[in-house]
C-alpha atoms as a PDB file:
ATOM      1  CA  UNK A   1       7.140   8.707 110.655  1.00  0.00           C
ATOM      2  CA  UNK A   2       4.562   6.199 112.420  1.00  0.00           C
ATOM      3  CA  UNK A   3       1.117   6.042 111.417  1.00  0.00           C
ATOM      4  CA  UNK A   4      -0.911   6.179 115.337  1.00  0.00           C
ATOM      5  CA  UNK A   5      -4.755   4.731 115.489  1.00  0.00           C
ATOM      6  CA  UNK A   6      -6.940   2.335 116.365  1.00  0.00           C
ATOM      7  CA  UNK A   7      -6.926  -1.310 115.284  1.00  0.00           C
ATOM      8  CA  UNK A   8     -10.470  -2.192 113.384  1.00  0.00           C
ATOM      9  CA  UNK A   9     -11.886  -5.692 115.119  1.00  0.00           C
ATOM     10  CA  UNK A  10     -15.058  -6.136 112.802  1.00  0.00           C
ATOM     11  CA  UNK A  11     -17.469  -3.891 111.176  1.00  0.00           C
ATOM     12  CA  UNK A  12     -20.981  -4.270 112.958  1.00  0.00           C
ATOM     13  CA  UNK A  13     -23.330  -5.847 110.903  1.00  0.00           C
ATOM     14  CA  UNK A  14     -26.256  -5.637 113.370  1.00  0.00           C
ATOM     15  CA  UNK A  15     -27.679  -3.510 116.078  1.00  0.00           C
ATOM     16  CA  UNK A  16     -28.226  -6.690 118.880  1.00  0.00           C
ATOM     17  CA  UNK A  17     -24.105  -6.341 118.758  1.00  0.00           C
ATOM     18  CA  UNK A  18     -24.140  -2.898 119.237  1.00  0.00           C
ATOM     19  CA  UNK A  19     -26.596  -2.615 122.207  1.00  0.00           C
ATOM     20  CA  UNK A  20     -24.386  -6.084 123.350  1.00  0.00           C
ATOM     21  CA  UNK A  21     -21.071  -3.968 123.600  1.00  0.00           C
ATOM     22  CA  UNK A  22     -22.731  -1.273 125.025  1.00  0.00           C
ATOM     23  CA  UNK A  23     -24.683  -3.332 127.564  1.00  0.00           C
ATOM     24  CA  UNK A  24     -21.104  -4.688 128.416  1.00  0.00           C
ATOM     25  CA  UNK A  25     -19.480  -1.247 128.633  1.00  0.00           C
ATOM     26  CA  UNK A  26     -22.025   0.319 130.926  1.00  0.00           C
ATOM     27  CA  UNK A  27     -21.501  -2.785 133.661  1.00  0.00           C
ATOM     28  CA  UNK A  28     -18.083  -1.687 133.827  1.00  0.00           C
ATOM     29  CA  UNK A  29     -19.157   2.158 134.701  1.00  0.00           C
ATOM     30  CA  UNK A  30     -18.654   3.377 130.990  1.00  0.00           C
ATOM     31  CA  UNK A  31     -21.823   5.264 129.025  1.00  0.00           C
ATOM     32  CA  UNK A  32     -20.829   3.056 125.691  1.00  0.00           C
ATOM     33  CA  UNK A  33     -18.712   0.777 124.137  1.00  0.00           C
ATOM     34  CA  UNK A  34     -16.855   3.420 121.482  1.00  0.00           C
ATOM     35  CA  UNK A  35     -19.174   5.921 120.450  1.00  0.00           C
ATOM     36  CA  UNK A  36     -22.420   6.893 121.257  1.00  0.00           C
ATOM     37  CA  UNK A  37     -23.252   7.438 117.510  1.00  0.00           C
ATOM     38  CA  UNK A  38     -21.880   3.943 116.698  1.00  0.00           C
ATOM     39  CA  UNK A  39     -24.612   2.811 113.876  1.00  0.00           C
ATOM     40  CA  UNK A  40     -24.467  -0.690 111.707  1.00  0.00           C
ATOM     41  CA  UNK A  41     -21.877  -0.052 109.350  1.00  0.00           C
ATOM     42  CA  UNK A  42     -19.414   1.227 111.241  1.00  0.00           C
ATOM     43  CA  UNK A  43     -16.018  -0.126 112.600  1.00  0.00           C
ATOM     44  CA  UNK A  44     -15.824  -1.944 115.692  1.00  0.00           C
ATOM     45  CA  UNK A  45     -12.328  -0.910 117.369  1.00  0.00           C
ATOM     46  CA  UNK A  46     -10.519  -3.245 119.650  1.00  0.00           C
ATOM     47  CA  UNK A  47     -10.431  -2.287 123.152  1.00  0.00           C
ATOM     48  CA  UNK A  48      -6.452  -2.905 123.435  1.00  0.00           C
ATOM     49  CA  UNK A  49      -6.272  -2.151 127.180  1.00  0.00           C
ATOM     50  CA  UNK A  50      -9.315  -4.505 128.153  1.00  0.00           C
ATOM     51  CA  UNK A  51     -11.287  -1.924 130.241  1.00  0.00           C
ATOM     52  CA  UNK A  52     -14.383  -2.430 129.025  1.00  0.00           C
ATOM     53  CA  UNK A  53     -14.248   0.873 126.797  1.00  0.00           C
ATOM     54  CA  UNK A  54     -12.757   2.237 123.868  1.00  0.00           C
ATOM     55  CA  UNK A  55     -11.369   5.559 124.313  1.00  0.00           C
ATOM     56  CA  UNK A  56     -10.153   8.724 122.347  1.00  0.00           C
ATOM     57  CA  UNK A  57      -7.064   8.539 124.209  1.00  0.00           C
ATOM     58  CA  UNK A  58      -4.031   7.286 124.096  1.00  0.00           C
ATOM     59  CA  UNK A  59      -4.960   4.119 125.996  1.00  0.00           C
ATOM     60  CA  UNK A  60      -6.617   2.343 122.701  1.00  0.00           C
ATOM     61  CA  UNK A  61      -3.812   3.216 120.349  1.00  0.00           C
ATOM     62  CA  UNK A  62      -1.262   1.689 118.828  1.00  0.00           C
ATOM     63  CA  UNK A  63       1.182   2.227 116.146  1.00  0.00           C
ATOM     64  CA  UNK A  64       0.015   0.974 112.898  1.00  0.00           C
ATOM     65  CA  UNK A  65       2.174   1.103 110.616  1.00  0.00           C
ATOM     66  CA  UNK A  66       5.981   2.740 109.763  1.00  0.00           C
ATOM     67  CA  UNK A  67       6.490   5.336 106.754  1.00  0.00           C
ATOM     68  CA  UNK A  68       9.644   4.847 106.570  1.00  0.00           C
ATOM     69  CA  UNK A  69      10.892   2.572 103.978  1.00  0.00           C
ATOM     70  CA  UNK A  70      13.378  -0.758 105.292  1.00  0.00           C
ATOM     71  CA  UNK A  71      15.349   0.600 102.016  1.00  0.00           C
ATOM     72  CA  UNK A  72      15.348   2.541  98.817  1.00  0.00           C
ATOM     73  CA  UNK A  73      17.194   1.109  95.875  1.00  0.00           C
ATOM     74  CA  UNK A  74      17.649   2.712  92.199  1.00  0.00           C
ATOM     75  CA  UNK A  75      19.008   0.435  88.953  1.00  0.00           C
ATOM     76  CA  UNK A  76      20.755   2.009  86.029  1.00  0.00           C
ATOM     77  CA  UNK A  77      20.478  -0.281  82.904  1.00  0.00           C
ATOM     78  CA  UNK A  78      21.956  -0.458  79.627  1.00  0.00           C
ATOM     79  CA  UNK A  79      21.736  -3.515  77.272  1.00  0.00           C
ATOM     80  CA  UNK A  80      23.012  -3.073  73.577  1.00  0.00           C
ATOM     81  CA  UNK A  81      22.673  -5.999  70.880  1.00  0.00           C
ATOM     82  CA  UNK A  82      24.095  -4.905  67.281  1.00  0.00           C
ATOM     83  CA  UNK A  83      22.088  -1.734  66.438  1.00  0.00           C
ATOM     84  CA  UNK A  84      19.543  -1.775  69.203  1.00  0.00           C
ATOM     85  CA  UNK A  85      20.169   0.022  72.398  1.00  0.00           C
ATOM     86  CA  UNK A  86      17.970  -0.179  75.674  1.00  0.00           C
ATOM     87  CA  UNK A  87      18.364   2.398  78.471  1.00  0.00           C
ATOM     88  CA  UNK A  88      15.896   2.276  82.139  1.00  0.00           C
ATOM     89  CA  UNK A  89      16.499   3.793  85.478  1.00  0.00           C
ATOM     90  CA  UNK A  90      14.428   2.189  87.781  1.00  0.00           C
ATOM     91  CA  UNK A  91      14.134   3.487  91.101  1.00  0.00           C
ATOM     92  CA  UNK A  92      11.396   1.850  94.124  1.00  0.00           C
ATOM     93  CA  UNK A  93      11.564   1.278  98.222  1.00  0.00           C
ATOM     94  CA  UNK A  94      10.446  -1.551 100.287  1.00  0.00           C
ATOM     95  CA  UNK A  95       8.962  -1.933 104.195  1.00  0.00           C
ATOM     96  CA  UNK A  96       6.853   1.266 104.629  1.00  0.00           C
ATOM     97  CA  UNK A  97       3.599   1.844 104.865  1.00  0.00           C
ATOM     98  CA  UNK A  98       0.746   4.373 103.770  1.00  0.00           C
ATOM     99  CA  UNK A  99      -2.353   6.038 105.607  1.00  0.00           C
ATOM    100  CA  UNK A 100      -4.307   6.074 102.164  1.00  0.00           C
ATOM    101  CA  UNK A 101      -6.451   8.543 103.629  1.00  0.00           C
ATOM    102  CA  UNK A 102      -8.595   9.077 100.811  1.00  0.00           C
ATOM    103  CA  UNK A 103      -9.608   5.776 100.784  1.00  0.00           C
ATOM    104  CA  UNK A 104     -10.580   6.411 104.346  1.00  0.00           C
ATOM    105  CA  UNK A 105     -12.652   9.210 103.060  1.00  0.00           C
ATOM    106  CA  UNK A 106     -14.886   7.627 100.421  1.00  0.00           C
ATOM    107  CA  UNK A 107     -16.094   4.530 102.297  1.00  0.00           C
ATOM    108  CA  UNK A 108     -16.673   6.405 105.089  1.00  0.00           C
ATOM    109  CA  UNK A 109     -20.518   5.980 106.049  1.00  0.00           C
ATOM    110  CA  UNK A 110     -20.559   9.317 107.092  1.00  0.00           C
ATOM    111  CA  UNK A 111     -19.905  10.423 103.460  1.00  0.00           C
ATOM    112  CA  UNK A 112     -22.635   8.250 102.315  1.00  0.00           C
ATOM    113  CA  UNK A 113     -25.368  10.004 104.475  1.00  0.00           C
ATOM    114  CA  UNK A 114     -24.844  13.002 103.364  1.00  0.00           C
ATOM    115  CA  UNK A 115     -25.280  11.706  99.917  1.00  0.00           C
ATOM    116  CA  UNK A 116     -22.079  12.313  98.535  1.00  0.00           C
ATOM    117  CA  UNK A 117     -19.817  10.181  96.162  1.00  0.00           C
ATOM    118  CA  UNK A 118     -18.329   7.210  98.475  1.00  0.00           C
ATOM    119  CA  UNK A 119     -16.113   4.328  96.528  1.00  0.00           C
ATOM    120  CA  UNK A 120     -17.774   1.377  95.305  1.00  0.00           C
ATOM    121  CA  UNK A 121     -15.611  -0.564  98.426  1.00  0.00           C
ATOM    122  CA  UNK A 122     -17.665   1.230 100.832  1.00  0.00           C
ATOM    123  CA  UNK A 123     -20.859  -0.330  98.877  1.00  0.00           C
ATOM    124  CA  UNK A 124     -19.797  -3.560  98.767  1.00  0.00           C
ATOM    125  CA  UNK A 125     -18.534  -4.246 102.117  1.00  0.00           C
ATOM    126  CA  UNK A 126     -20.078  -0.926 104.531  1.00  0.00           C
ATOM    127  CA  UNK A 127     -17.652   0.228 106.951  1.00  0.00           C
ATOM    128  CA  UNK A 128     -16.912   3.715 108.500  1.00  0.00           C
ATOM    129  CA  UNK A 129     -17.421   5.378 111.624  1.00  0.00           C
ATOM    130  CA  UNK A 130     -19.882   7.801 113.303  1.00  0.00           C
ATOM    131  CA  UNK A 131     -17.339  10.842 114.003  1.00  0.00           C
ATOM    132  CA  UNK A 132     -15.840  10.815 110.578  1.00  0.00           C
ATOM    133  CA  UNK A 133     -12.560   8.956 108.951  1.00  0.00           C
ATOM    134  CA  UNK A 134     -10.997   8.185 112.331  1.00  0.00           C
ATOM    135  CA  UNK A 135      -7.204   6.799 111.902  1.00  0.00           C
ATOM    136  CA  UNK A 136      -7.334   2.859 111.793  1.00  0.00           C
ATOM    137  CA  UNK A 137      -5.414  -0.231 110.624  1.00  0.00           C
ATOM    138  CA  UNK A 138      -7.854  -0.517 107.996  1.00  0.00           C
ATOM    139  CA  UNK A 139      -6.577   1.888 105.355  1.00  0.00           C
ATOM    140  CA  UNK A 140      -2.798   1.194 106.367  1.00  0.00           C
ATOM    141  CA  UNK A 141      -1.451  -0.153 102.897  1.00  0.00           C
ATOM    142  CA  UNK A 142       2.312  -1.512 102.234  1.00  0.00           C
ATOM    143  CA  UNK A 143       3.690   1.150 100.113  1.00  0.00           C
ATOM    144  CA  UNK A 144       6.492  -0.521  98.416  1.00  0.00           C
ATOM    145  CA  UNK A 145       6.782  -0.391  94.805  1.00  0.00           C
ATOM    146  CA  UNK A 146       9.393  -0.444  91.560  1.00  0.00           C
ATOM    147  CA  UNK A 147       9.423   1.999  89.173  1.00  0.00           C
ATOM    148  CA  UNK A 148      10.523   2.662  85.687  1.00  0.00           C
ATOM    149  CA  UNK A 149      11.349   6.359  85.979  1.00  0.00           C
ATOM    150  CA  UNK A 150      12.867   6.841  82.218  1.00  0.00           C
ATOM    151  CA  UNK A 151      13.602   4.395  79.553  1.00  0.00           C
ATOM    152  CA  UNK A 152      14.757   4.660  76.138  1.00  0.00           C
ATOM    153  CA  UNK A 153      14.825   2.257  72.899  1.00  0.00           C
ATOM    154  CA  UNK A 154      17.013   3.211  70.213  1.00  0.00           C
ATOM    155  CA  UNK A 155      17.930   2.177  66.476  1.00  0.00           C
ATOM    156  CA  UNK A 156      20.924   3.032  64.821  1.00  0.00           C
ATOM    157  CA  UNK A 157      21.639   2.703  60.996  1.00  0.00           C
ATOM    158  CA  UNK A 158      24.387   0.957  59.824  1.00  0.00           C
ATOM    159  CA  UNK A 159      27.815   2.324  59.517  1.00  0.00           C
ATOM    160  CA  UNK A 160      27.959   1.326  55.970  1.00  0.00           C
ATOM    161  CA  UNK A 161      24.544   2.731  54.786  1.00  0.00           C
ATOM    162  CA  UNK A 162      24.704   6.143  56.267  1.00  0.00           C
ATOM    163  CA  UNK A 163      28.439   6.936  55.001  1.00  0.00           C
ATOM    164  CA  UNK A 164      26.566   7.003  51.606  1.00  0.00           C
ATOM    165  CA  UNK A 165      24.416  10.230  52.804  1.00  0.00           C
ATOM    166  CA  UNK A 166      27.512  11.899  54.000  1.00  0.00           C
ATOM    167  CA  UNK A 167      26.435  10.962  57.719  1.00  0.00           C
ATOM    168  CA  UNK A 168      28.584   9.865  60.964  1.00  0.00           C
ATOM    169  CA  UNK A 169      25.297   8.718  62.606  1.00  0.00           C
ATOM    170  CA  UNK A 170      21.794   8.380  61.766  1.00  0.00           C
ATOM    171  CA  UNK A 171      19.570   6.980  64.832  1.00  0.00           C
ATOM    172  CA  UNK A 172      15.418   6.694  65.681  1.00  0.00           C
ATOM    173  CA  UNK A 173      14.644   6.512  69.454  1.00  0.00           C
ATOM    174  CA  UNK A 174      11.439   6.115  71.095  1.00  0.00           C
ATOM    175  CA  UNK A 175      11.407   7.229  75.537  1.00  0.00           C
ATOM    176  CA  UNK A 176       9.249   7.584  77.922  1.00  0.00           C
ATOM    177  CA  UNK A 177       8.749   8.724  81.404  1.00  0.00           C
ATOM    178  CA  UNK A 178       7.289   6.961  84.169  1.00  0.00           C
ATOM    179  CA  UNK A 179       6.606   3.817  81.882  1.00  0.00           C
ATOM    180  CA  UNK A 180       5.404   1.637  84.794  1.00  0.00           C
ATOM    181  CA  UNK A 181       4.812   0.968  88.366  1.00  0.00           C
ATOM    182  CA  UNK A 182       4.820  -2.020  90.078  1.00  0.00           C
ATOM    183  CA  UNK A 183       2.681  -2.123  93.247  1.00  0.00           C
ATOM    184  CA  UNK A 184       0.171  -3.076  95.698  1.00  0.00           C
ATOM    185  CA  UNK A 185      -1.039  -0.105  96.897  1.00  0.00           C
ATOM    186  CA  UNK A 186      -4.660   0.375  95.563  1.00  0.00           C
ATOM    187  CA  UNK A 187      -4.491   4.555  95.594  1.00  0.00           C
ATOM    188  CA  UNK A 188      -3.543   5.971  92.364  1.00  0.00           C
ATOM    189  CA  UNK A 189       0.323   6.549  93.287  1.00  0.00           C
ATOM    190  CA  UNK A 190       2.409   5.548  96.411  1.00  0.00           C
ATOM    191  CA  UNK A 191       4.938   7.480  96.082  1.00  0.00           C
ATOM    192  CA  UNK A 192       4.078  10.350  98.585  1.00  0.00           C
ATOM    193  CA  UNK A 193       6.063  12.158 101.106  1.00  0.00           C
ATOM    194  CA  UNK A 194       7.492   9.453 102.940  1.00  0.00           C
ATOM    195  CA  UNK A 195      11.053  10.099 105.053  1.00  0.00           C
ATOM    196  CA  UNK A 196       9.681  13.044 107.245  1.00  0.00           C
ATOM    197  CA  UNK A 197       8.762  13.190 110.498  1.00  0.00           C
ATOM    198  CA  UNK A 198       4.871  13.278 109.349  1.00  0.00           C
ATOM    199  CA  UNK A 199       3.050  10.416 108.649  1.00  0.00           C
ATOM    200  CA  UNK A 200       3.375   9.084 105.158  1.00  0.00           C
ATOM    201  CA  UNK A 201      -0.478   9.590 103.531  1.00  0.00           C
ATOM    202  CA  UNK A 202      -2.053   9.843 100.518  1.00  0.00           C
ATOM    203  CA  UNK A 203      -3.919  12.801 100.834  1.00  0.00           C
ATOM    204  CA  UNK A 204      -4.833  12.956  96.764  1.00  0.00           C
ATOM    205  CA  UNK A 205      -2.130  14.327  95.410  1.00  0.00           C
ATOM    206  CA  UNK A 206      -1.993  14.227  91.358  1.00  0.00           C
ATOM    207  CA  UNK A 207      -0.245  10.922  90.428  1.00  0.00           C
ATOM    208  CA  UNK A 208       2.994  11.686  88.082  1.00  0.00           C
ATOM    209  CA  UNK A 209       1.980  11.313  84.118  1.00  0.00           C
ATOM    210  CA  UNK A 210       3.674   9.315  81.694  1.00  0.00           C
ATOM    211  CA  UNK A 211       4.958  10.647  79.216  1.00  0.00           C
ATOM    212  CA  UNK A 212       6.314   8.916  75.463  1.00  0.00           C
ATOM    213  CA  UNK A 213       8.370  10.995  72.641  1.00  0.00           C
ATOM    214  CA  UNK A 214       9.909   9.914  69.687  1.00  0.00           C
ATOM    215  CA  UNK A 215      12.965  11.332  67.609  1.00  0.00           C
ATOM    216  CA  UNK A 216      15.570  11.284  65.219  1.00  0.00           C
ATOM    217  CA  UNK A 217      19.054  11.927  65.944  1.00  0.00           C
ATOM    218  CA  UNK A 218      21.276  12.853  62.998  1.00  0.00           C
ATOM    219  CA  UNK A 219      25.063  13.683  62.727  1.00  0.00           C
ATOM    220  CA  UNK A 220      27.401  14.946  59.965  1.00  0.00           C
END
């Protein structure tokens, strides 16, 4: 489904701007520009209706961002030369997006104060806001990506060679599972549970493991 938030103007860098947008809020009957907690570091949201006032309503929100993907694709491949043999299924989407919420999480300056772990993002460039990890454009990522789900790169013997051992086949293959991913997404996997009526997010699930085996295959 559709990610729904506020779009991130700036982050304040000083308090002068903050008692500014307030000053400017309160002529037009409103107590404060966003928050009254809003602090240096935090996100300054853009007042989308031009009243003056960012709200908790609906009337500062917009629709950031669409979890479905514009389409899914999937490629079987097989390439042989003499003995060799190469096998991948690749498999990826394109056009959706993802709340990377956990991102939204660790640089938020509320996390910091409280002296827990916060991302080394947050550090460099401070930005958060003063009620917690509030939905925004700024941790809406393009989740598209291509991966290799399963390949496979096998050797066969010779025909000639192996009918001396009494064989019909005599093969060494090396495969692995989730080889690679190709992506811009900056969480640890973007493939999360995109297609429902939810919003796709990255709430820190465990990212799939690759896995490599080897083997023989022999035949009589």
């Amino acid at each position: 489904g559709s990610c729904y938030g506020w779009r991130v103007d700036h982050v304040y860098t000083s308090q002068a701007e903050i008692d500014a947008d307030n000053a400017m809020a309160q002529a037009k009957g409103f107590h404060y520009y966003q928050h009254e907690q809003t602090r240096v570091g935090d996100f300054r949201f853009k007042d989308l209706d031009g009243d003056g006032h960012v709200a908790d309503d609906n009337s500062d929100m917009d629709i950031l961002g669409d979890g479905f993907p514009t389409f899914n694709y999937g490629l079987n491949l097989t390439f042989n030369y003499k003995n060799w043999s190469l096998n991948a299924f690749i498999t990826g989407v394109f056009g959706n997006d993802v709340y990377n919420s956990q991102r939204a999480h660790y640089t938020s300056a509320q996390m910091f104060s409280d002296g827990k772990n916060v991302l080394k993002e947050f550090l460099d460039n401070p930005g958060g806001d003063a009620s917690g990890s509030l939905p925004s454009d700024r941790f809406i990522e393009d989740g598209s990506f291509i991966r290799c789900n399963y390949s496979q790169l096998s050797y066969s013997l010779p025909q000639k060679t192996i009918k001396k051992w009494g064989l019909t086949q005599l093969s060494f293959y090396v495969s692995a599972n989730n080889l690679f991913i190709l992506t811009k997404y900056s969480g640890a996997d973007p493939e999360v549970g995109y297609g429902g009526y939810g919003v796709s997010a990255d709430n820190a699930q465990t990212p799939r493991s690759k896995q490599i085996t080897g083997g023989v295959t022999i035949q009589f």
